[in-house]
Protein backbone atom coordinates (compact mmCIF):
# COMPACT_ATOMS: atom_id res chain seq x y z
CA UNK A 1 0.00 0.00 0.00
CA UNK A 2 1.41 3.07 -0.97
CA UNK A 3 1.29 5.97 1.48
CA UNK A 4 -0.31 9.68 0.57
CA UNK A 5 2.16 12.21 0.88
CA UNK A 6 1.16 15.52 3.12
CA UNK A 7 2.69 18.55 4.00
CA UNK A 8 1.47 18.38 7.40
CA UNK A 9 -0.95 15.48 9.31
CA UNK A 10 -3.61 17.08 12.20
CA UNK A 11 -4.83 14.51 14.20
CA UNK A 12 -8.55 15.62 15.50
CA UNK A 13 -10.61 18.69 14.36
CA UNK A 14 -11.82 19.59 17.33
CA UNK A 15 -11.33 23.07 18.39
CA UNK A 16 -7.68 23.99 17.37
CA UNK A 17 -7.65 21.42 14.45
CA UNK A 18 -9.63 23.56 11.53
CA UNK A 19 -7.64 27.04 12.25
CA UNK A 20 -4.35 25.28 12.54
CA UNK A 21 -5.21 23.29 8.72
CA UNK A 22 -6.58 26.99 7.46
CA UNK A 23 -3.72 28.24 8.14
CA UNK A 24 -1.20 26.27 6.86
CA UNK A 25 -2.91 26.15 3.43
CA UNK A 26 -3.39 29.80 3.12
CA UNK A 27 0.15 29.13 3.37
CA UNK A 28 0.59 26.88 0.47
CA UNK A 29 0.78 23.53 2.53
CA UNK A 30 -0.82 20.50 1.62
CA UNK A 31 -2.97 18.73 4.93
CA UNK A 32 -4.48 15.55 6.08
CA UNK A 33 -7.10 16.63 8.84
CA UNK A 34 -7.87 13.03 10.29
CA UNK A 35 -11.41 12.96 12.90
CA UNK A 36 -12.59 9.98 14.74
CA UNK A 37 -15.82 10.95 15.75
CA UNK A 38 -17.66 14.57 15.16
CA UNK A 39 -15.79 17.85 13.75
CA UNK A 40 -15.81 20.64 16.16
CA UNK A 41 -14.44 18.59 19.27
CA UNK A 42 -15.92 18.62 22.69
CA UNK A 43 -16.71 22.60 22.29
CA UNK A 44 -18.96 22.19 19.56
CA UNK A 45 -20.29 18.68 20.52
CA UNK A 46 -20.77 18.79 24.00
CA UNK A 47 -19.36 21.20 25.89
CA UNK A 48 -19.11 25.17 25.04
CA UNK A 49 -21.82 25.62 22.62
CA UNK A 50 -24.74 23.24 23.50
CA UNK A 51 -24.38 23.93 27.55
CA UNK A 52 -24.47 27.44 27.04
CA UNK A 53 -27.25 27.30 24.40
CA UNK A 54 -28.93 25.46 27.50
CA UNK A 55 -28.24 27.87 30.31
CA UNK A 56 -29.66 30.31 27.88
CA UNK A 57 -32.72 28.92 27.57
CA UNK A 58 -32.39 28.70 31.53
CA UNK A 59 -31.85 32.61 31.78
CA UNK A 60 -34.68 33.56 29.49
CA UNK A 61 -37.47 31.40 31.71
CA UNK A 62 -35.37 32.85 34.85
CA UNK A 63 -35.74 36.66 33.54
CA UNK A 64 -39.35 35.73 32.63
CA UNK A 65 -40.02 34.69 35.90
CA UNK A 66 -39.08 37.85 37.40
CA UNK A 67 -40.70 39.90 34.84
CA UNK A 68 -43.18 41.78 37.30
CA UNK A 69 -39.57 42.85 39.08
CA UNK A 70 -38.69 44.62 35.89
CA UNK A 71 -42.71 46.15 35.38
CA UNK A 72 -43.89 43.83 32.86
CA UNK A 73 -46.69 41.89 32.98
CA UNK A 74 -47.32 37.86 31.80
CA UNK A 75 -50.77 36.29 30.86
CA UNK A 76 -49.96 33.26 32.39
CA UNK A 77 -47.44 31.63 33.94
CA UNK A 78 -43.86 30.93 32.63
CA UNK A 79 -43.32 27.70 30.77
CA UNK A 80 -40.93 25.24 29.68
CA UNK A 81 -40.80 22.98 26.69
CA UNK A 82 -37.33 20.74 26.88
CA UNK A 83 -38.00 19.27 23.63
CA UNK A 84 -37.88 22.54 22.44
CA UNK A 85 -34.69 23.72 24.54
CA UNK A 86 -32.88 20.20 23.50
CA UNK A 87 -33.74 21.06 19.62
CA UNK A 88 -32.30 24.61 19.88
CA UNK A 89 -29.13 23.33 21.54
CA UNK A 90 -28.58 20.19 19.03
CA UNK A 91 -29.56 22.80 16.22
CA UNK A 92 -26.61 25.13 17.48
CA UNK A 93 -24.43 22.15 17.66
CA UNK A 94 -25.05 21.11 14.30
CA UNK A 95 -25.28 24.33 12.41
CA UNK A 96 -21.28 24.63 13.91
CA UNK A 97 -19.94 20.83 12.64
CA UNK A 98 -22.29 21.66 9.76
CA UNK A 99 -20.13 25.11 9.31
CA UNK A 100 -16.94 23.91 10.04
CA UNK A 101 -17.27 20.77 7.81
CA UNK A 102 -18.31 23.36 4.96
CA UNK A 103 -14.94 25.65 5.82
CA UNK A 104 -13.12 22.51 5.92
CA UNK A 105 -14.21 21.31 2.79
CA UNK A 106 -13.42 24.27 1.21
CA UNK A 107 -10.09 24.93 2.24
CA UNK A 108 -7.56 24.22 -0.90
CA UNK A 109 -5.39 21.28 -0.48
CA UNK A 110 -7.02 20.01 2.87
CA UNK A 111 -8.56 16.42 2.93
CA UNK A 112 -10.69 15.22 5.89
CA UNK A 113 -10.42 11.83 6.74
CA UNK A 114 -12.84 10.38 9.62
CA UNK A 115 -11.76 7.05 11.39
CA UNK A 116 -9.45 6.36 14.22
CA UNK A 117 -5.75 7.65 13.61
CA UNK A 118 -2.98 5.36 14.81
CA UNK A 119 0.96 6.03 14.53
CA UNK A 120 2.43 2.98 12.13
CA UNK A 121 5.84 4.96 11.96
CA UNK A 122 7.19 8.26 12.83
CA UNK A 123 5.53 10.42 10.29
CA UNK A 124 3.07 7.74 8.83
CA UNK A 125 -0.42 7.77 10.47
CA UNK A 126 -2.63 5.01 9.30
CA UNK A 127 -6.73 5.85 8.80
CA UNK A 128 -8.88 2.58 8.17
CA UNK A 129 -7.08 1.26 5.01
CA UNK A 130 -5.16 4.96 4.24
CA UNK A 131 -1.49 5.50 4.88
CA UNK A 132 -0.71 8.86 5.23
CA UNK A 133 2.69 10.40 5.65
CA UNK A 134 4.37 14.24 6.71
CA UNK A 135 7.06 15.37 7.90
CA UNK A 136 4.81 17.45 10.39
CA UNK A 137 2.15 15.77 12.46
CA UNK A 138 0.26 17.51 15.07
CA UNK A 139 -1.52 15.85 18.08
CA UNK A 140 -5.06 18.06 18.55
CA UNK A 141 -6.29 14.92 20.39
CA UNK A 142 -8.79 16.72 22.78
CA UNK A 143 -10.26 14.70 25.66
CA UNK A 144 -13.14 12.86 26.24
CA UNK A 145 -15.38 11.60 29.51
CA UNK A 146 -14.17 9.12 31.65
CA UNK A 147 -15.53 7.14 34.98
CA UNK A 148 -13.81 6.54 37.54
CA UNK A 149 -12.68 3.35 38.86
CA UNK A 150 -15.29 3.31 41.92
CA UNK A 151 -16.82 -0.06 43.22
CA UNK A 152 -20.01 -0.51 42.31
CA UNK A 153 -19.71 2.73 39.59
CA UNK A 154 -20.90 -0.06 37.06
CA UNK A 155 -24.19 -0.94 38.90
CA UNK A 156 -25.85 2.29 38.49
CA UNK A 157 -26.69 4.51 35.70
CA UNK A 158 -24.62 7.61 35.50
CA UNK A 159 -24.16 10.79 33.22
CA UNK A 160 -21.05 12.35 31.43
CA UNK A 161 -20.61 15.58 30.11
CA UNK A 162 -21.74 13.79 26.70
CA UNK A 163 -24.38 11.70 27.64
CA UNK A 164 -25.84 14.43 29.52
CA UNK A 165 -26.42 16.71 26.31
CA UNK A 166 -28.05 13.61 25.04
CA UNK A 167 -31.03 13.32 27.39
CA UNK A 168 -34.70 14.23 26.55
């Protein structure tokens, strides 16, 4: 199998990944962007952008709540629809990969590749069946959730900071 040649490898698009591949083909540089799950990293996916779409949400019905404070008046009382909050935040979530993946796709001399990225030499990075070799590779690895090694932490349901943004 012959290997793809690459100016530079990023491994993970997750928030520094994208700027760090725009910029180094607006220099002229040829990149393999490599993603094993969602573009856009934790911030995008679960973490920045959908909990603070959420504590929005939380604000308005808070500021509504107090609206006589402020001299306005309500009909009714103040409601909440969570299938309506949990929409809004997966639509900001998306509309950001969705935005990102468009940028990325753009970007001149850039190719995405989604799978798992493993090391098979110094500067050759294998993706599912591609080889892919550079001189420069960058680690943009990110983090995800992990549980704790607690007895009895696998006899009970528990929440991440991912699961969590997946409940309804």
């Amino acid at each position: 199998m012959t290997a793809k040649t690459f100016d530079a490898i990023i491994i993970g698009a997750g928030q520094a990944g994208p700027p760090l591949a725009g910029r180094l083909t607006a220099a002229g540089m040829s990149v393999a962007l490599i993603e094993r799950k969602l573009v856009g990293g934790t911030c995008v996916n679960t973490g920045c952008m959908p909990t603070k779409a959420m504590v929005a949400s939380a604000y308005a019905a808070h500021l509504a709540r107090r609206a006589a404070d402020y001299g306005v008046t309500l009909s009714g009382p103040v409601g909440v629809d969570y299938k309506v909050i949990k929409a809004r935040k997966d639509k900001v979530s998306n509309d950001a990969r969705d935005n990102l993946e468009s940028w990325i796709a753009g970007m001149d001399k850039c190719m995405l590749y989604r799978g798992h990225a493993r090391f098979a030499s110094a500067n050759t990075v294998r993706v599912g069946d591609d080889l892919l070799t550079a001189e420069k590779i960058f680690l943009n690895t990110g983090g995800r959730a992990s549980v704790p090694d607690l007895p009895g932490v696998d006899d009970i349901s528990y929440l991440t900071n991912s699961s969590m943004m997946n409940l309804d």
